[in-house]
N, C-alpha and C. Protein backbone atom coordinates (compact mmCIF):
# COMPACT_ATOMS: atom_id res chain seq x y z
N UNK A 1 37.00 -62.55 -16.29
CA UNK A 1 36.01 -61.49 -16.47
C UNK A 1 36.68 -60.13 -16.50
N UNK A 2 36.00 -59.25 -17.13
CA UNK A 2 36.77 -57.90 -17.31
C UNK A 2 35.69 -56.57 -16.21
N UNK A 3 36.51 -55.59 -15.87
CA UNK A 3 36.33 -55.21 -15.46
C UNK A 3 34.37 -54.30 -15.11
N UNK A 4 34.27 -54.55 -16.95
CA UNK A 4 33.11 -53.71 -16.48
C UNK A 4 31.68 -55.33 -16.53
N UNK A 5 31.95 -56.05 -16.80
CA UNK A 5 30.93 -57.44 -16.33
C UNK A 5 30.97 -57.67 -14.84
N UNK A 6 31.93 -57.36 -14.35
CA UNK A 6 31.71 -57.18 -12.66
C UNK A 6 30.82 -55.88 -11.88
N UNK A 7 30.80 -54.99 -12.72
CA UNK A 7 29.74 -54.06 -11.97
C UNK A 7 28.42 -54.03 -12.30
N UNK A 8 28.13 -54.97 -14.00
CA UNK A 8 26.76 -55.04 -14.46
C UNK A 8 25.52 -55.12 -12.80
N UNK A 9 26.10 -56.01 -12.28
CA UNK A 9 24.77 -56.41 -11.29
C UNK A 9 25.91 -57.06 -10.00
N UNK A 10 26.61 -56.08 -9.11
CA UNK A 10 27.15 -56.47 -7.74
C UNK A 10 26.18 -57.27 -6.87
N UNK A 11 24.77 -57.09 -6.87
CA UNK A 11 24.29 -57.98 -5.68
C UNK A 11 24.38 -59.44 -6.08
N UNK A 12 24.24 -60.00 -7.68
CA UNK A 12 24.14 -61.59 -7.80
C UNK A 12 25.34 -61.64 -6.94
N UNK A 13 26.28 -61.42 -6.46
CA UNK A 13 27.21 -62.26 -5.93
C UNK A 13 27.16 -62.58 -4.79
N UNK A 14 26.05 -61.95 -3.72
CA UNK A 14 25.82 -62.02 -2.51
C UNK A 14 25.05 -63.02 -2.12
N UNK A 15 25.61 -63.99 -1.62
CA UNK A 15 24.59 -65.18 -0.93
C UNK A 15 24.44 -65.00 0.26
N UNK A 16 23.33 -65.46 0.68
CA UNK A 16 22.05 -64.88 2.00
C UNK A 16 22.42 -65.93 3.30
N UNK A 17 23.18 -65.37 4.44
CA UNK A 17 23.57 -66.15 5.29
C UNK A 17 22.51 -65.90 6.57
N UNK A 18 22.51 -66.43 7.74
CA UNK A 18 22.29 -66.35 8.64
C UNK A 18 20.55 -66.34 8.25
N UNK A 19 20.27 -65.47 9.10
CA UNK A 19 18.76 -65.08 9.27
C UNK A 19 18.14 -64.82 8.13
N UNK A 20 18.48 -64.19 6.63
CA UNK A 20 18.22 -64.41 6.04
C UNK A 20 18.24 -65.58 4.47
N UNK A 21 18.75 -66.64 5.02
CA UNK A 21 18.59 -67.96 4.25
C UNK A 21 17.90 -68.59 4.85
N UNK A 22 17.26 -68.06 5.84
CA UNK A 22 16.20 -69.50 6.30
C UNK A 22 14.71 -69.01 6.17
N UNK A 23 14.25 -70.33 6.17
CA UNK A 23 13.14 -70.49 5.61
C UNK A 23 11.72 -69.10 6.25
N UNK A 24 10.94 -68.27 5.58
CA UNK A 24 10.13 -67.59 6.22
C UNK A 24 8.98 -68.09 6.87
N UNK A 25 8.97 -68.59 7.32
CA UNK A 25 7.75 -69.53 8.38
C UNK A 25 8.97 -69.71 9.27
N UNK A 26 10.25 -70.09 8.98
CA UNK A 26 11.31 -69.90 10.49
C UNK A 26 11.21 -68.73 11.21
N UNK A 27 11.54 -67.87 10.22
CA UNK A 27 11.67 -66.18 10.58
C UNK A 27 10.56 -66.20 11.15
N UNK A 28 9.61 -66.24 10.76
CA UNK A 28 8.32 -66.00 11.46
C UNK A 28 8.14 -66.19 12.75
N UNK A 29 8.76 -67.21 12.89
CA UNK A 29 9.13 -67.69 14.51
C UNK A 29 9.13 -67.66 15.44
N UNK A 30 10.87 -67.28 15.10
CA UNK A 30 11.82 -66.55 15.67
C UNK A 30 11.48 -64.99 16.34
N UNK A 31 10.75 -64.53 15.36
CA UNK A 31 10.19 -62.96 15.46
C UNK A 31 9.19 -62.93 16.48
N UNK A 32 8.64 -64.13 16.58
CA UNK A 32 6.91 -63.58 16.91
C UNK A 32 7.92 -64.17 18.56
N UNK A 33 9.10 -65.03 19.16
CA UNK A 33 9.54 -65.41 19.90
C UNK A 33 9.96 -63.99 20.95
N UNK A 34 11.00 -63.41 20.34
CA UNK A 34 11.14 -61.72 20.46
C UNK A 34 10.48 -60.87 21.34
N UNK A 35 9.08 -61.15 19.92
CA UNK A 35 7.70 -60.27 20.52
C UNK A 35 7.42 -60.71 21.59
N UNK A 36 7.69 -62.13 22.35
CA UNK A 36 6.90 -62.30 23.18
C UNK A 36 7.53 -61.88 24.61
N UNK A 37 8.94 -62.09 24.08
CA UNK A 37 10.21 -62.03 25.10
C UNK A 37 10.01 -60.65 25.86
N UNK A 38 9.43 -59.71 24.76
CA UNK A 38 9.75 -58.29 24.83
C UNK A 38 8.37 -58.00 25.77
N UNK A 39 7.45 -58.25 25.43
CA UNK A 39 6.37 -58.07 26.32
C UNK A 39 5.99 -58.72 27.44
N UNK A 40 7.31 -59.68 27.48
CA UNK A 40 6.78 -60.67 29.17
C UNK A 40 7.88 -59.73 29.89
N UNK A 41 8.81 -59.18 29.26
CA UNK A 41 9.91 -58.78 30.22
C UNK A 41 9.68 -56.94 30.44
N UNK A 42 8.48 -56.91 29.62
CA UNK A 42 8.01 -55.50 30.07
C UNK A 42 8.64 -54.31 29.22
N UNK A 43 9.43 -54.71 28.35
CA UNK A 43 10.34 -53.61 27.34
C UNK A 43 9.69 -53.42 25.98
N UNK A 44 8.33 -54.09 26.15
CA UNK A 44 7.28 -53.66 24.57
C UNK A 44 6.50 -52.31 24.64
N UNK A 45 6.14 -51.87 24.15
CA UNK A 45 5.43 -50.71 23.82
C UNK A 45 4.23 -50.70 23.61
N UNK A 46 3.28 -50.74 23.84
CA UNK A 46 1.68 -50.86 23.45
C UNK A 46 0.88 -49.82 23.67
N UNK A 47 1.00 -48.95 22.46
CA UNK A 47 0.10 -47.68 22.73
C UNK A 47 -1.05 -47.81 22.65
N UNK A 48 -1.66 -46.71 23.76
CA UNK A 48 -2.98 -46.05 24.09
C UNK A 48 -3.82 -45.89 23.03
N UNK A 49 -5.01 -45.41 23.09
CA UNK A 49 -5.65 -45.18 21.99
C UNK A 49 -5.15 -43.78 21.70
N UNK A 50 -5.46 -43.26 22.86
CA UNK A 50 -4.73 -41.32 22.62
C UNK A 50 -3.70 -41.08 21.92
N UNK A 51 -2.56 -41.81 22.15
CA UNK A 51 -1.12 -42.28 21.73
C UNK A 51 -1.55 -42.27 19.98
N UNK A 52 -1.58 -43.19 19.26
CA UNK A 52 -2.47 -44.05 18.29
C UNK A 52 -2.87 -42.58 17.65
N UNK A 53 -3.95 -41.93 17.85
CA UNK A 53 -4.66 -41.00 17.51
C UNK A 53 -3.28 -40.07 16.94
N UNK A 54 -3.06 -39.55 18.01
CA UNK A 54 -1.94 -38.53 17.77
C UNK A 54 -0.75 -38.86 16.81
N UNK A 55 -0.27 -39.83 16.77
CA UNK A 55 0.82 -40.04 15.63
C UNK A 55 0.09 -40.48 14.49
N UNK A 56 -0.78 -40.99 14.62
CA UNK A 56 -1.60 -40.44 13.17
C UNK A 56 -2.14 -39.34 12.62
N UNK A 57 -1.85 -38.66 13.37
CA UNK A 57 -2.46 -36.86 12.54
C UNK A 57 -1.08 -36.52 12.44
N UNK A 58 -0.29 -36.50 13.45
CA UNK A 58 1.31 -36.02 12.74
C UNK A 58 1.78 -36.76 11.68
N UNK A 59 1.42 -38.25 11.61
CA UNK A 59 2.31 -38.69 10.15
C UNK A 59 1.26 -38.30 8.79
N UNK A 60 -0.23 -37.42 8.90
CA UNK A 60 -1.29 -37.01 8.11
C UNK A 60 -0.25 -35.58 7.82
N UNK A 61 -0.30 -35.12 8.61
CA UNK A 61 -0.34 -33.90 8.53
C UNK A 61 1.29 -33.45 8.19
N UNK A 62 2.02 -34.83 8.10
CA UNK A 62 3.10 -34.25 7.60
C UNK A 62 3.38 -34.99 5.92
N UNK A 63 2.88 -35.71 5.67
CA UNK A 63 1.84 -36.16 4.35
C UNK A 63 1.31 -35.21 3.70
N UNK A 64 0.47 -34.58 4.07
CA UNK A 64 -0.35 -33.62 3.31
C UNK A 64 0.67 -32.41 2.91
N UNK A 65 1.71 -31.75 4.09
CA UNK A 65 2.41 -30.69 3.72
C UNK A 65 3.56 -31.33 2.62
N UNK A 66 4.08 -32.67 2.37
CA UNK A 66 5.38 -32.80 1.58
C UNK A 66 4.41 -32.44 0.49
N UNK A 67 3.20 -32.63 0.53
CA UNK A 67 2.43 -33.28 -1.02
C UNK A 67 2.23 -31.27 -1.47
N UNK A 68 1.89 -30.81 -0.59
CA UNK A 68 2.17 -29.34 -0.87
C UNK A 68 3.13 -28.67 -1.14
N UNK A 69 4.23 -28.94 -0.94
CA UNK A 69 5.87 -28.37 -1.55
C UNK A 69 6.06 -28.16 -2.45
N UNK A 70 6.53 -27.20 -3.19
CA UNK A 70 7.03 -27.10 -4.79
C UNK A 70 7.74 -28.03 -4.85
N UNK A 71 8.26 -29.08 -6.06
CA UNK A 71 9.11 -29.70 -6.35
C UNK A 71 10.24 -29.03 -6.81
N UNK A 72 12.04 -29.74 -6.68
CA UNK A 72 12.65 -29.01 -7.23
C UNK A 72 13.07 -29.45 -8.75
């Protein structure tokens, strides 16, 4: 192969090891295993409603200002 048929498309050459070659209903799993690990051992996060409220007007309100910006 010559040099420029090797850069057409670099990712075909990447085959999917570990965590991502297995099956998604595995992953699924595995993940929801995690989740559970994380919240029996007390290191999960489960926000408030107040919590909730508030980072939704900051990720609004910082939404609304990109959408207001001049483009360059």
């Amino acid at each position: 192969m010559d040099s420029q048929t090797d850069n057409i498309n670099p990712t075909a050459k990447k085959s999917l090891r570990g965590f991502a070659a297995m099956d998604p209903q595995r992953q699924r799993e595995i993940a929801s295993l995690g989740g559970r690990a994380a919240h029996q051992s007390g290191h999960a996060h489960e926000f408030t409603s107040e919590e909730a409220r508030a980072a939704g007007k900051k990720r609004h309100a910082r939404a609304s200002s990109s959408n207001d910006a001049p483009r360059a």
